[in-house]
Each structure stands twice: as C-alpha cells, then as structure tokens.
Protein backbone atom coordinates (compact mmCIF):
# COMPACT_ATOMS: atom_id res chain seq x y z
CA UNK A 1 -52.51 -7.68 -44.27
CA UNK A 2 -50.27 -10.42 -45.35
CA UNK A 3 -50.47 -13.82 -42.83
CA UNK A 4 -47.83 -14.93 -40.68
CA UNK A 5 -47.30 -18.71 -39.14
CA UNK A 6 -44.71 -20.29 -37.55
CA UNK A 7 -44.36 -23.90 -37.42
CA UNK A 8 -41.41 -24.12 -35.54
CA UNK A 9 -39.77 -23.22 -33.07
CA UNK A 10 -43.13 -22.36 -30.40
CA UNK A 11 -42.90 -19.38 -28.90
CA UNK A 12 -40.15 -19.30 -25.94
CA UNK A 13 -38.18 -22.42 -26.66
CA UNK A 14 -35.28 -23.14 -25.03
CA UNK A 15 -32.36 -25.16 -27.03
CA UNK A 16 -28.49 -25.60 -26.17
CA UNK A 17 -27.56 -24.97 -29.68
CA UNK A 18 -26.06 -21.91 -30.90
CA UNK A 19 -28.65 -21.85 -33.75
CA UNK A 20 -32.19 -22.58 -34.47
CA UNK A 21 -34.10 -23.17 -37.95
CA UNK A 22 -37.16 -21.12 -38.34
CA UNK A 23 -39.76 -22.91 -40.29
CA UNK A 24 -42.76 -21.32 -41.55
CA UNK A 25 -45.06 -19.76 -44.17
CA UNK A 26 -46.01 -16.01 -44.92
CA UNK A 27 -48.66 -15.41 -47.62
CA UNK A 28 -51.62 -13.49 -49.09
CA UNK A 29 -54.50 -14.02 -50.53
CA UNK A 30 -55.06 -10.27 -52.29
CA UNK A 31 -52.44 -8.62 -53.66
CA UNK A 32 -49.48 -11.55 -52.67
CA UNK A 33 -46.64 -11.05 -50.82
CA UNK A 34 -44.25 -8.01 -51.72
CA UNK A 35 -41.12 -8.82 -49.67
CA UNK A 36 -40.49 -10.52 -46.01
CA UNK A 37 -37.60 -10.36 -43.51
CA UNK A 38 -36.25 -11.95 -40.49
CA UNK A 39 -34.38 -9.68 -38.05
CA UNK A 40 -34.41 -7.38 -40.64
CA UNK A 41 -32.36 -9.93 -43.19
CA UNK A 42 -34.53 -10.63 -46.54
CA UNK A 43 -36.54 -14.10 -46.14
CA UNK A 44 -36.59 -16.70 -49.20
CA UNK A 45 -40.37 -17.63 -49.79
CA UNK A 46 -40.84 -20.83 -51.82
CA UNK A 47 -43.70 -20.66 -53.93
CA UNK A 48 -46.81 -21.68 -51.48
CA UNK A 49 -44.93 -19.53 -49.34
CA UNK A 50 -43.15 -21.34 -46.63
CA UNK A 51 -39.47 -21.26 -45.50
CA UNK A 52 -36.78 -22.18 -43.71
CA UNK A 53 -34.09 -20.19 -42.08
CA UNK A 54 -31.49 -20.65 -39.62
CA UNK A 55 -31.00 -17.75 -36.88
CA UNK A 56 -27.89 -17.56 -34.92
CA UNK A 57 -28.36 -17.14 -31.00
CA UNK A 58 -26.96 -15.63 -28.15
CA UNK A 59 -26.90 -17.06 -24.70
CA UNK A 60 -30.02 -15.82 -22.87
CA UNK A 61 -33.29 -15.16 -24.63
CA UNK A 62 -33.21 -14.11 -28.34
CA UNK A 63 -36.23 -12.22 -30.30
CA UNK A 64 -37.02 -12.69 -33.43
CA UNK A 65 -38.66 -10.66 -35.47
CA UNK A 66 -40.81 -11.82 -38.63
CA UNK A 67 -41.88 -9.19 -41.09
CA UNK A 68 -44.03 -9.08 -44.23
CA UNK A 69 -44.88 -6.08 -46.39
CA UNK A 70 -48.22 -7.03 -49.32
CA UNK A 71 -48.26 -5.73 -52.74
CA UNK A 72 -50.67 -2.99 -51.06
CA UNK A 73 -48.16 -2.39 -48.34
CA UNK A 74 -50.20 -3.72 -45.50
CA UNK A 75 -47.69 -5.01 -43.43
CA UNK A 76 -47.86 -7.86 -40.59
CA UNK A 77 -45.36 -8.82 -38.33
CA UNK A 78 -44.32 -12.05 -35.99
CA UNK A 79 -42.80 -12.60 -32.90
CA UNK A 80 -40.61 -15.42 -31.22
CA UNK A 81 -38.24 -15.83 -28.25
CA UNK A 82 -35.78 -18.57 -28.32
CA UNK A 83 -33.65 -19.41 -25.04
CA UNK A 84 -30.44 -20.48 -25.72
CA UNK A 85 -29.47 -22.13 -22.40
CA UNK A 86 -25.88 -23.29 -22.70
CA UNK A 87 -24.47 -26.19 -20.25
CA UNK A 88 -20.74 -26.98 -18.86
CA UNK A 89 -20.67 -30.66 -18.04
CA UNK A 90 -17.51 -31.93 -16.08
CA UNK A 91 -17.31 -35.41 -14.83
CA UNK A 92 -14.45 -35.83 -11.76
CA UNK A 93 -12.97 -39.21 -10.52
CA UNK A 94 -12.03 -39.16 -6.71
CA UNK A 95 -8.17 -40.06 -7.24
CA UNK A 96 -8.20 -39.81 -11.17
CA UNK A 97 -5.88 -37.22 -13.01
CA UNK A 98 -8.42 -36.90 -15.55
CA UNK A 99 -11.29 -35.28 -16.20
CA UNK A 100 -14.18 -34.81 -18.59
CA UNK A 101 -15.48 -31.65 -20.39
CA UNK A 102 -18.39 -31.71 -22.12
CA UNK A 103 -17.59 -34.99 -23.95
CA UNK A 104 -13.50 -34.17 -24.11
CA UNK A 105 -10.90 -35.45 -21.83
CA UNK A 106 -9.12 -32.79 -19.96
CA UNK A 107 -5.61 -33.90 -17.69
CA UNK A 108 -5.46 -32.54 -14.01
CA UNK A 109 -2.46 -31.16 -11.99
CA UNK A 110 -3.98 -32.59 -9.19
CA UNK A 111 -7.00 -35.38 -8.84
CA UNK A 112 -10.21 -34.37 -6.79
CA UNK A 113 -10.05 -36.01 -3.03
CA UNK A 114 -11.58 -36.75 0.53
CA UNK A 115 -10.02 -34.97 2.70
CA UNK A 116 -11.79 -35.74 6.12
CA UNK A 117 -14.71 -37.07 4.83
CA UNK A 118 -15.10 -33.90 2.51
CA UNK A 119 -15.08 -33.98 -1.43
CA UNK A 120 -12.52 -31.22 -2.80
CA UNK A 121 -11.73 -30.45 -6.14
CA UNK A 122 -9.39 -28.68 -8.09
CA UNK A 123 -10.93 -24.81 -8.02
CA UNK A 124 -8.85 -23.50 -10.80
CA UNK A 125 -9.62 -25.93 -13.36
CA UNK A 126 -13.10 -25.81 -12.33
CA UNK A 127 -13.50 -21.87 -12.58
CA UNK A 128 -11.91 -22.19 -16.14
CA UNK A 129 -13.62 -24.62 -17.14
CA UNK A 130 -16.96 -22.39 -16.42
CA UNK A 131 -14.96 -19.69 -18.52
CA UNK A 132 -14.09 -17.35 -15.30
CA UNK A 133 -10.66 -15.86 -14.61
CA UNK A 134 -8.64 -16.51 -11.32
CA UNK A 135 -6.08 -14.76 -9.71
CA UNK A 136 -3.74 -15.72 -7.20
CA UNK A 137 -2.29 -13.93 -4.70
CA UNK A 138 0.61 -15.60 -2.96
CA UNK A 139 1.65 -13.27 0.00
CA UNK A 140 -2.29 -13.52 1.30
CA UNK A 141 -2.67 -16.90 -0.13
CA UNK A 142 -5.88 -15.68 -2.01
CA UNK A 143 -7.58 -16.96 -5.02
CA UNK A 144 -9.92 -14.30 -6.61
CA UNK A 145 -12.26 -15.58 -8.85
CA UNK A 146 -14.16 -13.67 -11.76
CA UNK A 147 -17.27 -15.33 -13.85
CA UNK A 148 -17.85 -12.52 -16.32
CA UNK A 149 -21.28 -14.33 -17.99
CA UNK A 150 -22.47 -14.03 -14.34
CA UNK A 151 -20.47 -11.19 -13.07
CA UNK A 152 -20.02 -13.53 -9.82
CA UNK A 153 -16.76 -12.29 -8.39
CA UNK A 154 -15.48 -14.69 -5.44
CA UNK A 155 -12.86 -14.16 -2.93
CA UNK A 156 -11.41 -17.06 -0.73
CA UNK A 157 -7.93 -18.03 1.33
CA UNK A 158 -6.50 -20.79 1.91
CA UNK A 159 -7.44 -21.99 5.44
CA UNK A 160 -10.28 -19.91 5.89
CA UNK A 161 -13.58 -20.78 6.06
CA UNK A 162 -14.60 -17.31 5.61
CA UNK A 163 -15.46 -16.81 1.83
CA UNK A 164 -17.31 -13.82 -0.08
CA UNK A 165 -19.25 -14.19 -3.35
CA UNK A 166 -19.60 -10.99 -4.37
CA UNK A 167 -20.82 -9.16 -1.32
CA UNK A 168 -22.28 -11.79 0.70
CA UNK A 169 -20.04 -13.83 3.17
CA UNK A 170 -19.97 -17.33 2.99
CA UNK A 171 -18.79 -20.20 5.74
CA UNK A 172 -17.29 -22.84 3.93
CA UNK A 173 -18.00 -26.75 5.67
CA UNK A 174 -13.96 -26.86 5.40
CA UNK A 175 -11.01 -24.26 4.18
CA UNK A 176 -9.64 -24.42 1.09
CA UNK A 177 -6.20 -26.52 1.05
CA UNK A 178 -3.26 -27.25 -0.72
CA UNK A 179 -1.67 -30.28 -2.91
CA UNK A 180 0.84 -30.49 -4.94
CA UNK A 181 0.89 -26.41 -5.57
CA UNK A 182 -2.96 -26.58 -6.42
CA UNK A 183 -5.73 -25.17 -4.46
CA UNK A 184 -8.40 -27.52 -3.72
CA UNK A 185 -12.15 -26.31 -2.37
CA UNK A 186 -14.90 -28.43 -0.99
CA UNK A 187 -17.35 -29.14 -3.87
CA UNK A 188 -20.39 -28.41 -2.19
CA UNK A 189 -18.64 -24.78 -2.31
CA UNK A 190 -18.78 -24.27 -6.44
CA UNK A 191 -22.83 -24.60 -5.89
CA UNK A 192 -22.55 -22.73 -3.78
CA UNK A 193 -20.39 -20.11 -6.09
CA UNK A 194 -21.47 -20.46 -9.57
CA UNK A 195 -25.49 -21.84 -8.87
CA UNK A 196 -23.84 -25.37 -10.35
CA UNK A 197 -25.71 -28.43 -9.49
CA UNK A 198 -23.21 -31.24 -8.15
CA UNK A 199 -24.19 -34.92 -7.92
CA UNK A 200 -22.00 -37.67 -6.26
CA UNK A 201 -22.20 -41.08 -7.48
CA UNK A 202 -20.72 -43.28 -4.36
CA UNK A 203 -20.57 -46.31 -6.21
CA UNK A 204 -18.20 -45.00 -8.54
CA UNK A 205 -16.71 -41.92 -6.47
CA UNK A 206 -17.82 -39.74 -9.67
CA UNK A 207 -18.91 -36.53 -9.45
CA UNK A 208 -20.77 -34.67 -11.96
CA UNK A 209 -20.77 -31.06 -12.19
CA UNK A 210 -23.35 -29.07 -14.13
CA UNK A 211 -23.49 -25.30 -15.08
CA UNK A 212 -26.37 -23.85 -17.15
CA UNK A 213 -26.32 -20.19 -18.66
C-alpha cells in the first residue's frame, strides 16, 4: 500500500487559529501513487510527493482524514486530530470606561468597581463579550443569561445572593447591584459562571479575564 507521513501538525495539537497547514508526503515505491485526498477534497502531490494544505477548523477537536489510493488500488489512510481551542481575552480598569477585547478597545456604560471591598464588573458586556445572550427582566429585576457554545444558562437578581447556573444553586460573596442603569456582579462570580479564569493585578487595579473554548 501507498505510505503516509505527516510532518506537521503531531497528532492532537491544539492551536487558536481557525486553520492549520498540513504538511506532508504520500508515496510509493511499486506502482506510484494513483490519487490522494484530505477530508475527502483531492490533495496536490509535488513530484517527490510531499504537500501542503491548509484545513479549516472548528472549535473543539477536528479529524482529519488522509487518504491514498496506488496504481494497484491498495489504499492507505492517515489520521490527525487538531484542537482548535479559541480564547476571549478582556482586560478591565477599576474606574476606567474602557475596556479591552482581544487586542481592540471596547467603551463601557459603566466602569468595573469596589464596592465594599468586592471587585464588580459590568455582567452584560462581559456575557457578550463571551458571545452569550442576556435577558432582562425588569418587574423581577432578573438578568438571564444564555452561553450557547457552552449551553450554560444562568439566572440571577439583583440583590440576591441566590444564583443558579443551570441547575445548580449558587451563593454569590455579594448581590448583584446597580449603577448608572447597568447591572454589575462580583467577578469572582463569571468563574464561577462561564469556567473563566480571572486574575487581579493590585498594582494596577487591572483585571484580566480569560475564556477558553
């Protein structure tokens, strides 16, 4: 049967780009090589045989599927899984109507504060910034939260400690408030929501926010 080798990517590697160049060769030493494919799409061979081909990805792990076919029909085949592991990055100011977004400046209604010796920030433009939907409710004063890529749902009211992501209740280290017409939530809370990791930088009174998927 025709030979197979892949160069690059290795087997289960994990990138934050939407696509990935396959490099490799495919070759043999009887008959030669009758035709080859990629995920089913025809595969350019140079002469000695190698290639390169870029493979769109999906978030989450991606197969890919390398076949070749000899001028005897024996036919071999390759595997590889690629991660694609996307990452929302947002940088927060205590005080500072701006904010970063993966590189891009974003304004705020309302700046992040300490309220009591707790850190809250804006929930809203945090949950869209993740790429959930929210929902307000003004007669309950309840913000409803939907992550679709995580199909999180989370419920919480102003005032209440008392929160449920999906169906597990939560006790929040202070209720959810209001400023200026915005809801603020203790950030220790979107960890808690979205599996985030939050770091505080003291110094500075930054706070960095990061959400892999």
């Amino acid at each position: 049967p025709p030979m197979i080798k892949i160069f690059y990517p290795k087997y289960g590697e994990t990138t934050t780009e939407d696509s990935i160049e396959i490099n490799g060769r495919v070759w043999d030493d009887g008959s030669g090589i009758a035709k080859a494919t990629i995920n089913q799409k025809n595969l350019t061979l140079q002469n000695d045989g190698t290639f390169e081909h870029t493979v769109l990805l999906s978030t989450g792990t991606n197969k890919i599927l390398i076949e070749a076919w000899d001028k005897s029909n024996n036919y071999s085949k390759e595997e590889l899984l690629v991660v694609l592991q996307q990452e929302t990055v947002i940088i927060l100011v205590i005080g500072d109507k701006k904010a970063m977004v993966n590189g891009f400046e974003v304004p705020l209604d309302v700046p992040p504060s300490i309220i009591k010796g707790r850190t809250f920030v804006p929930i809203r433009f945090i949950s869209e910034a993740f790429g959930a939907e929210v929902e307000w409710d003004g007669e309950t004063r309840t913000v409803r939260i939907f992550l679709e890529k995580t199909n999180t749902r989370v419920t919480l009211q102003i005032d209440n400690t008392i929160a449920r992501i999906n169906e597990r209740i939560v006790t929040l280290d202070a209720p959810p408030t209001i400023i200026q017409g915005r809801t603020l939530v203790p950030i220790r809370f979107i960890a808690e929501a979205f599996g985030a990791q939050v770091d505080w930088v003291a110094a500075t009174k930054e706070i960095k926010i990061l959400l892999k998927r």
